[in-house]
N, C-alpha and C. Protein backbone atom coordinates (compact mmCIF):
# COMPACT_ATOMS: atom_id res chain seq x y z
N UNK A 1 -5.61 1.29 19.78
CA UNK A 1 -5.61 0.66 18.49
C UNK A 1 -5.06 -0.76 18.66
N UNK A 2 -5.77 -1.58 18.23
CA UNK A 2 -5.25 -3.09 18.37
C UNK A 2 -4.10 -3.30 17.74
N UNK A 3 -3.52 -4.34 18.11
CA UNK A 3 -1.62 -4.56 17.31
C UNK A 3 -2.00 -6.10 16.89
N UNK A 4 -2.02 -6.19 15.40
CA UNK A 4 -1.54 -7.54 14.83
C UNK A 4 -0.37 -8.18 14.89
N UNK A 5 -0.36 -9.20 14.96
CA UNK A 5 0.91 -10.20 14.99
C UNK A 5 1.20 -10.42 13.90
N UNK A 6 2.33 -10.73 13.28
CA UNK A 6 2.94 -11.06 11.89
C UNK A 6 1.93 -12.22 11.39
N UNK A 7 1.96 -13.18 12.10
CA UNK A 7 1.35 -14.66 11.87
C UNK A 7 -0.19 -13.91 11.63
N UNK A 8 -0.95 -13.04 12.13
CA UNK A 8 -2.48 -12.93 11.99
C UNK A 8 -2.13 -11.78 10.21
N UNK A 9 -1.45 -11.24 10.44
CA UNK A 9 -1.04 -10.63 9.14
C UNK A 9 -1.63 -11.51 7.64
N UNK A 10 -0.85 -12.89 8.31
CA UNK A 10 -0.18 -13.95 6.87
C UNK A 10 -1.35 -14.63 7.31
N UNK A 11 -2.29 -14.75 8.23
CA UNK A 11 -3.52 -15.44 7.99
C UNK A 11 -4.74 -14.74 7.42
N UNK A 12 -4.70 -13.35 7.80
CA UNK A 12 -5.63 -12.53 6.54
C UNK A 12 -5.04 -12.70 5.29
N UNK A 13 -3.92 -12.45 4.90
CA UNK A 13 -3.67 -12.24 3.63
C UNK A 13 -3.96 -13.28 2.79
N UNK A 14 -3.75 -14.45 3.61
CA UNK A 14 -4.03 -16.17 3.01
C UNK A 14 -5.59 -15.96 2.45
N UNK A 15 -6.63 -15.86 3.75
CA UNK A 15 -7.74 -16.04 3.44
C UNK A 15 -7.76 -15.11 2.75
N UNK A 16 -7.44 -13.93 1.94
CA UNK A 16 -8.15 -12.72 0.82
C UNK A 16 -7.45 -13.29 -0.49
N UNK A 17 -7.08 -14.12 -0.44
CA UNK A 17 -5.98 -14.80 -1.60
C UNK A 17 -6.83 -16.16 -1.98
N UNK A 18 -7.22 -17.46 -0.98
CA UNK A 18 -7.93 -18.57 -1.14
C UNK A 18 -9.46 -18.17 -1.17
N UNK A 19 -10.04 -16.92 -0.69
CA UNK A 19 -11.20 -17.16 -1.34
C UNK A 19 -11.70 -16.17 -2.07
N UNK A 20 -12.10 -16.68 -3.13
CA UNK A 20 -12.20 -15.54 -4.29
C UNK A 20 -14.18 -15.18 -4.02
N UNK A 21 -13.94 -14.25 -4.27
CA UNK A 21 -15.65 -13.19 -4.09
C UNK A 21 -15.61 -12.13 -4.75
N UNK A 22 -16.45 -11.21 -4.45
CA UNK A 22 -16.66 -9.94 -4.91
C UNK A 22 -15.29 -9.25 -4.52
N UNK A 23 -14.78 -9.19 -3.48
CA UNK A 23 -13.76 -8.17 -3.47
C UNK A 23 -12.37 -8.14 -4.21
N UNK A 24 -12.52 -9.40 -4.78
CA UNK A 24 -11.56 -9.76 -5.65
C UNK A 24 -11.06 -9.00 -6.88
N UNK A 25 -12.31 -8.44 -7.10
CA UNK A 25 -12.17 -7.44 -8.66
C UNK A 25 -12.29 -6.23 -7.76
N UNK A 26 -12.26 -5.70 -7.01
CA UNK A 26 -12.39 -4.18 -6.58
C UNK A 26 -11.12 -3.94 -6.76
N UNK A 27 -9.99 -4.24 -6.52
CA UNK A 27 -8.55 -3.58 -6.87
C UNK A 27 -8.42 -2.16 -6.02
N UNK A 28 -8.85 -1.94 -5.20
CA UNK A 28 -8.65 -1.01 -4.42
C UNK A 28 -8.72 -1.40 -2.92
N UNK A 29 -7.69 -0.49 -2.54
CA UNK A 29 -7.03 -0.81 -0.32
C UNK A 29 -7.21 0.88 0.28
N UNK A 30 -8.08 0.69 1.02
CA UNK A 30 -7.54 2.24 1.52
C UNK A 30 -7.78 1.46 3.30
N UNK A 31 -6.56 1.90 4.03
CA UNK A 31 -6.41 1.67 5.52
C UNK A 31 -5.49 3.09 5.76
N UNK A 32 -5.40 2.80 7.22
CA UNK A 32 -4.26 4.37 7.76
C UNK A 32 -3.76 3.63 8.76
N UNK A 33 -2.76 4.18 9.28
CA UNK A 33 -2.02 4.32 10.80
C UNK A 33 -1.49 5.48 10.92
N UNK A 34 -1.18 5.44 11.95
CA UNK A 34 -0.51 6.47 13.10
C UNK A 34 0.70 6.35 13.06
N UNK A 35 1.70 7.61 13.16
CA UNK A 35 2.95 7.40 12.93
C UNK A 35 3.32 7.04 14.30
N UNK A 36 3.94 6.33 14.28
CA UNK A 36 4.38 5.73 15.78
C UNK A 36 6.23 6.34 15.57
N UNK A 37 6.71 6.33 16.84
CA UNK A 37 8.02 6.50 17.04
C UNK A 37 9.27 5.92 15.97
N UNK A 38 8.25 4.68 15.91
CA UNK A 38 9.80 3.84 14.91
C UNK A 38 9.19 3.80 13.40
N UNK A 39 8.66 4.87 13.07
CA UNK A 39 7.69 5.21 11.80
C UNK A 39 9.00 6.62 11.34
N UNK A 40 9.28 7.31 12.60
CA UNK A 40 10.07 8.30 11.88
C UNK A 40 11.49 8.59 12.08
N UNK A 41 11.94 9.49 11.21
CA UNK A 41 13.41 9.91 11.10
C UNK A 41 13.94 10.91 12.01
N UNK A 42 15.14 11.34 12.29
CA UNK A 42 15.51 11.81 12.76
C UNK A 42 14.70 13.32 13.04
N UNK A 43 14.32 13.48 12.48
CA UNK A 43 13.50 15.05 12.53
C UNK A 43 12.22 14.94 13.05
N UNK A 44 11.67 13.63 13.60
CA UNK A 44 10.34 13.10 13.91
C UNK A 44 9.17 13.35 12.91
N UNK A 45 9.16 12.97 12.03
CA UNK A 45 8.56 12.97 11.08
C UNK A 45 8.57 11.41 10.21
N UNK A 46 7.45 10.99 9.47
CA UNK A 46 7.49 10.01 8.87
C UNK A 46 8.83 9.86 7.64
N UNK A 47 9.35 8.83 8.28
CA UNK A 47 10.56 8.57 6.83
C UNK A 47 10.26 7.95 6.03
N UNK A 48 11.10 8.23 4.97
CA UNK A 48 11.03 8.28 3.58
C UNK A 48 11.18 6.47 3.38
N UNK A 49 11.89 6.26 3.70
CA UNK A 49 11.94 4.08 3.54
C UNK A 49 10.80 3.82 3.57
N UNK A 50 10.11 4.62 5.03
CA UNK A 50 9.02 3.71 5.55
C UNK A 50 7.63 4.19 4.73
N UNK A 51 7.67 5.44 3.83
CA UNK A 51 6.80 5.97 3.27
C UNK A 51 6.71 5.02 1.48
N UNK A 52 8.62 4.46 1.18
CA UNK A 52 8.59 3.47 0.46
C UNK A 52 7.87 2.24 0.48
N UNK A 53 8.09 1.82 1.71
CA UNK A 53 7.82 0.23 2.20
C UNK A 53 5.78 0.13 2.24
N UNK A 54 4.82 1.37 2.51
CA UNK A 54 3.97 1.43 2.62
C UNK A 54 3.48 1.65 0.97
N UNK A 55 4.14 1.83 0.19
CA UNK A 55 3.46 2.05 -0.84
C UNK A 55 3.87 0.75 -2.03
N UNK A 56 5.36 0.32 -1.76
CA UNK A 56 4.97 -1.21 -2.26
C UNK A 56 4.35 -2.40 -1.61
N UNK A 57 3.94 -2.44 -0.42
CA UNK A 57 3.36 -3.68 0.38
C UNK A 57 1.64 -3.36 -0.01
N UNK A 58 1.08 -2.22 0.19
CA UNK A 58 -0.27 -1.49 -0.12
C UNK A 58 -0.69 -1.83 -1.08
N UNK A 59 -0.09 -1.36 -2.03
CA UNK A 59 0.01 -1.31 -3.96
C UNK A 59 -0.21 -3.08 -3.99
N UNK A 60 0.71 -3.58 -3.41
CA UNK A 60 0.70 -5.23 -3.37
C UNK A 60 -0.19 -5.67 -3.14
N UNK A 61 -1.20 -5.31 -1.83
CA UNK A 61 -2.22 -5.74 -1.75
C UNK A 61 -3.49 -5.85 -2.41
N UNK A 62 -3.38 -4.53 -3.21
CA UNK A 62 -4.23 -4.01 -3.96
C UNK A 62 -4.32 -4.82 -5.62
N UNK A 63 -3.39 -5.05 -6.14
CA UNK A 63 -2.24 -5.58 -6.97
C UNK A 63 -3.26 -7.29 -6.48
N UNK A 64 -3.15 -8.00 -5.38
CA UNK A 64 -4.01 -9.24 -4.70
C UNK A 64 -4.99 -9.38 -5.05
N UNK A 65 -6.20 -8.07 -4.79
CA UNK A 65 -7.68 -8.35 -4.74
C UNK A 65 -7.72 -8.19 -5.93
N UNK A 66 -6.98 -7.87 -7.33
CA UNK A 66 -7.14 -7.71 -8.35
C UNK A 66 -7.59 -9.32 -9.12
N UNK A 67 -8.02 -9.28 -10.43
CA UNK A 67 -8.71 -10.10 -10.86
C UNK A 67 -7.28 -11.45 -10.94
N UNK A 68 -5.98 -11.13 -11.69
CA UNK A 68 -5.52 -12.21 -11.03
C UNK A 68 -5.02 -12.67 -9.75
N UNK A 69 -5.21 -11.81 -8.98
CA UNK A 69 -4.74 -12.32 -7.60
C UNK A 69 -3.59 -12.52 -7.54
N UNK A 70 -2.43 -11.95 -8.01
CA UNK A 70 -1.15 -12.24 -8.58
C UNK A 70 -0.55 -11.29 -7.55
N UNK A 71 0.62 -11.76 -6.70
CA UNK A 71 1.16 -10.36 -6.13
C UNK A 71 2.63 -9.77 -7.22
N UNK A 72 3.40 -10.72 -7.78
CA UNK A 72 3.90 -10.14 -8.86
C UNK A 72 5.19 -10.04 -8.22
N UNK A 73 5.96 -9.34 -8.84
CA UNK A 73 7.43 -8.95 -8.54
C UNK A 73 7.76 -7.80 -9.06
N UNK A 74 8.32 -6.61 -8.32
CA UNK A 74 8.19 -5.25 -8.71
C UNK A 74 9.52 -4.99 -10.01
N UNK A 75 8.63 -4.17 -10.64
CA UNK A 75 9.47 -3.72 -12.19
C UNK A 75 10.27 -2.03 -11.76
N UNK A 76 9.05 -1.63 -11.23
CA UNK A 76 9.60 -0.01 -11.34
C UNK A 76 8.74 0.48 -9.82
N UNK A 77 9.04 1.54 -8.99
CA UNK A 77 8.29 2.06 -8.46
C UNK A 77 8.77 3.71 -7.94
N UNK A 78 8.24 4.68 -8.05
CA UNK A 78 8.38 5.56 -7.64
C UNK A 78 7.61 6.62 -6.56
N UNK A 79 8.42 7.40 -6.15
CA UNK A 79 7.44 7.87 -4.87
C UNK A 79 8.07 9.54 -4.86
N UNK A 80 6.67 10.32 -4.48
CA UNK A 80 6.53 11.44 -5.23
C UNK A 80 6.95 12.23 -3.40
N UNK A 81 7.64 12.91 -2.54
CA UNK A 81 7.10 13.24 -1.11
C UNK A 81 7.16 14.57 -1.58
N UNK A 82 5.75 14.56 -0.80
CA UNK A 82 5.14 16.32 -1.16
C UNK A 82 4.83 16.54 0.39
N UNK A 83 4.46 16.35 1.90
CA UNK A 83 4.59 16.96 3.22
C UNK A 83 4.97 16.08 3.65
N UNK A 84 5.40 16.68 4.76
CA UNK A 84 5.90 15.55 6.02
C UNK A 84 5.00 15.38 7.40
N UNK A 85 4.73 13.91 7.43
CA UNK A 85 3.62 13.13 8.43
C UNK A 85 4.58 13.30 9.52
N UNK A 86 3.85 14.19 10.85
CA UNK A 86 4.30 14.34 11.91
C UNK A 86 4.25 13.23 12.95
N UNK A 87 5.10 13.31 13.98
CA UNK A 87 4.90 11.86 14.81
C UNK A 87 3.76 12.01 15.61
N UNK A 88 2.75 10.99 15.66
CA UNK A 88 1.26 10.71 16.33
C UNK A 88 0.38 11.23 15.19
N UNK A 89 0.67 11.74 14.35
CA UNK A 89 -0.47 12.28 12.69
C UNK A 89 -1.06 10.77 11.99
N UNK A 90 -2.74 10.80 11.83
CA UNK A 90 -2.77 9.92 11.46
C UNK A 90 -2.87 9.45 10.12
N UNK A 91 -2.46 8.41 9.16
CA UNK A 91 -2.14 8.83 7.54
C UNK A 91 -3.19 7.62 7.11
N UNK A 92 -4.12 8.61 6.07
CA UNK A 92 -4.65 7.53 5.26
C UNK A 92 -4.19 7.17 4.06
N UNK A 93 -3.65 5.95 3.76
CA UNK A 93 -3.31 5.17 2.30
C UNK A 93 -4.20 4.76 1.62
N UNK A 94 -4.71 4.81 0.23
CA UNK A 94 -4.96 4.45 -0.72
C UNK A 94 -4.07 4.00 -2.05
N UNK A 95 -4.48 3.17 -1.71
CA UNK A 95 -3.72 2.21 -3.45
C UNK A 95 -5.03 1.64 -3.99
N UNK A 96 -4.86 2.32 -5.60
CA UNK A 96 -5.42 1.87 -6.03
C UNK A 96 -4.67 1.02 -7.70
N UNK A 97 -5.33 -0.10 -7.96
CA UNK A 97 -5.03 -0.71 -9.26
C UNK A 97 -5.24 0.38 -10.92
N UNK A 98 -4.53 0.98 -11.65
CA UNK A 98 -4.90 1.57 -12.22
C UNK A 98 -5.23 0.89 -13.83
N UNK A 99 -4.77 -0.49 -14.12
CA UNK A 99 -4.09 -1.37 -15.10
C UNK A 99 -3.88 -2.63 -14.82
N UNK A 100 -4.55 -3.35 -15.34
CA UNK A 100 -3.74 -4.68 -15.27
C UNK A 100 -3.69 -5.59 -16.26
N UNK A 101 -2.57 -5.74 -17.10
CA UNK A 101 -2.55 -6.17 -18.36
C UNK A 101 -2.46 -8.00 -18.23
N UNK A 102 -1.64 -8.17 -19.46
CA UNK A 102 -1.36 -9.77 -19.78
C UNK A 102 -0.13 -10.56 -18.72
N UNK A 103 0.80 -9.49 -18.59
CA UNK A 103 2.29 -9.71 -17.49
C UNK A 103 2.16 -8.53 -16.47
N UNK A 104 1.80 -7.56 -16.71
CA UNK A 104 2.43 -6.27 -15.95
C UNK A 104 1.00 -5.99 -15.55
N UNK A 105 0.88 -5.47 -14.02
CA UNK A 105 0.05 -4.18 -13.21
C UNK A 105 0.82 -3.26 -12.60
N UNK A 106 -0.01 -1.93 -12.90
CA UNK A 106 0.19 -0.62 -12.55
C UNK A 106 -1.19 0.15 -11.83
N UNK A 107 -0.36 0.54 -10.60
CA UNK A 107 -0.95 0.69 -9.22
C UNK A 107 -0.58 2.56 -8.88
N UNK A 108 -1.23 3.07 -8.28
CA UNK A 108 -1.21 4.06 -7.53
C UNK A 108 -1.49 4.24 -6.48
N UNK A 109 -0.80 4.92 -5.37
CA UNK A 109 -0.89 5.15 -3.98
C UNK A 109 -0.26 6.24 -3.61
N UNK A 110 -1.97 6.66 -2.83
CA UNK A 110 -1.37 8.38 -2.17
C UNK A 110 -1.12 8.27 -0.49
N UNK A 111 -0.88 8.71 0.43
CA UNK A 111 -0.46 8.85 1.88
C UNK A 111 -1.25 10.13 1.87
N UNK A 112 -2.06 10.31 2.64
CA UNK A 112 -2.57 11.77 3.32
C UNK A 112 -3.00 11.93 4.19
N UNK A 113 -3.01 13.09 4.86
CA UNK A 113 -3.24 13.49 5.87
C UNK A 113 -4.38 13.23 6.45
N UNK A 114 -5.13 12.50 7.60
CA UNK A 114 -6.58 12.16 8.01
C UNK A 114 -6.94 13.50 8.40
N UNK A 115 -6.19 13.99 9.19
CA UNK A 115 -6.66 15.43 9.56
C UNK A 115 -6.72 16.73 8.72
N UNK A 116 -5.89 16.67 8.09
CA UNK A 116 -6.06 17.90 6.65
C UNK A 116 -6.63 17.53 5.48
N UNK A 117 -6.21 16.20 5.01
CA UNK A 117 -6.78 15.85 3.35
C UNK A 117 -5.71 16.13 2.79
N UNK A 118 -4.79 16.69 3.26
CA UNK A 118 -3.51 17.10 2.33
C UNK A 118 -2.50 15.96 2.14
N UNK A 119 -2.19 15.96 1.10
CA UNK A 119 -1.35 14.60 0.46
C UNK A 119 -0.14 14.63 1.00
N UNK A 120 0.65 13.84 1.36
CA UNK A 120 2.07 13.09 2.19
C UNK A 120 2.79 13.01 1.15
N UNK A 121 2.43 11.66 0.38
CA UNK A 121 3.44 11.38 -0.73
C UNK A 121 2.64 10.55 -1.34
N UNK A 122 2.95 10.41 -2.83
CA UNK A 122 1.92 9.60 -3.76
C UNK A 122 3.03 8.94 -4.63
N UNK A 123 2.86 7.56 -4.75
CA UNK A 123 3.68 6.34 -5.24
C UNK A 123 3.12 5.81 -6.74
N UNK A 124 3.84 5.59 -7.53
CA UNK A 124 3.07 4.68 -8.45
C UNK A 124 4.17 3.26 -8.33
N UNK A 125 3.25 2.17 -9.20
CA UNK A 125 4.13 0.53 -8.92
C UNK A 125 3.56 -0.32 -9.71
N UNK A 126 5.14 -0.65 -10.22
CA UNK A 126 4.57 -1.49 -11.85
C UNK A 126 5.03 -2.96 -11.46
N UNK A 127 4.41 -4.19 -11.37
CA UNK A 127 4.83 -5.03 -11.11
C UNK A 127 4.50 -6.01 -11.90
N UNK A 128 5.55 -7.04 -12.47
CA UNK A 128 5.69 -8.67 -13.26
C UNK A 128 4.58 -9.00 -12.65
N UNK A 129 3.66 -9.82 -13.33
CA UNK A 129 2.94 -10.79 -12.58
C UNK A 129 3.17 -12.26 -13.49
N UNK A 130 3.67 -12.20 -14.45
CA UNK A 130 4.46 -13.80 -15.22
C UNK A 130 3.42 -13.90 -16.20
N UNK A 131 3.42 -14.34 -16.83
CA UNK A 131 2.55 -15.16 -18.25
C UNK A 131 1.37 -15.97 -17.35
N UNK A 132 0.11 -15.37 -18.71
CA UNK A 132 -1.05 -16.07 -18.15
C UNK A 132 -1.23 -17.00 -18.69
């Protein structure tokens, strides 16, 4: 599996931000990874931070391709853990935009299992995006 660099990170994210197209209004991200070693907790299993950190950065992105392109500043977010992602299991994320009003979007994101279909943990995320 190829490894991005931080800097190639912040140069996709630039270009899905400066040029506006069709994918702009889709409001939906679905990608996966692999739990790698420094993915889990003491029990080798995916941790709970890092199951946080994937569902507000995701949601964010998603939250991006949305019609304002706004990444916002988070209001509320919660995260639901229903199994635990084993180490080398590979997890597919989906966030999707469920809302996006005048100040505020509200996002959903599930974690599941590539190999079962069975759900990890499912997030919702309400985020400021400021006066239009």
């Amino acid at each position: 599996m190829a490894s991005l660099t931080l800097n190639s990170i912040r140069q996709i994210m630039r270009a899905m931000v400066d040029n506006p197209g069709f994918d702009r209004v889709l409001s939906k991200v679905v990608c996966e990874m692999r739990v790698e070693e420094e993915h889990t907790n003491r029990l080798g299993t995916l941790h709970g931070g890092m199951t946080a950190t994937l569902v507000d950065v995701i949601s964010t992105v998603a939250i991006m391709h949305s019609e304002r392109g706004s990444p916002g500043v988070s209001v509320d977010m919660n995260i639901t853990y229903m199994n635990a992602a084993k180490l080398g299991e590979d997890v597919v994320i989906t966030a999707q935009v469920l809302k996006q009003g005048r100040t505020l979007a509200f996002a959903t994101v599930d974690l599941t299992s590539k190999a079962t279909g069975k759900l990890i943990a499912q997030g919702r995320h309400t985020k400021h995006l400021g006066s239009s």
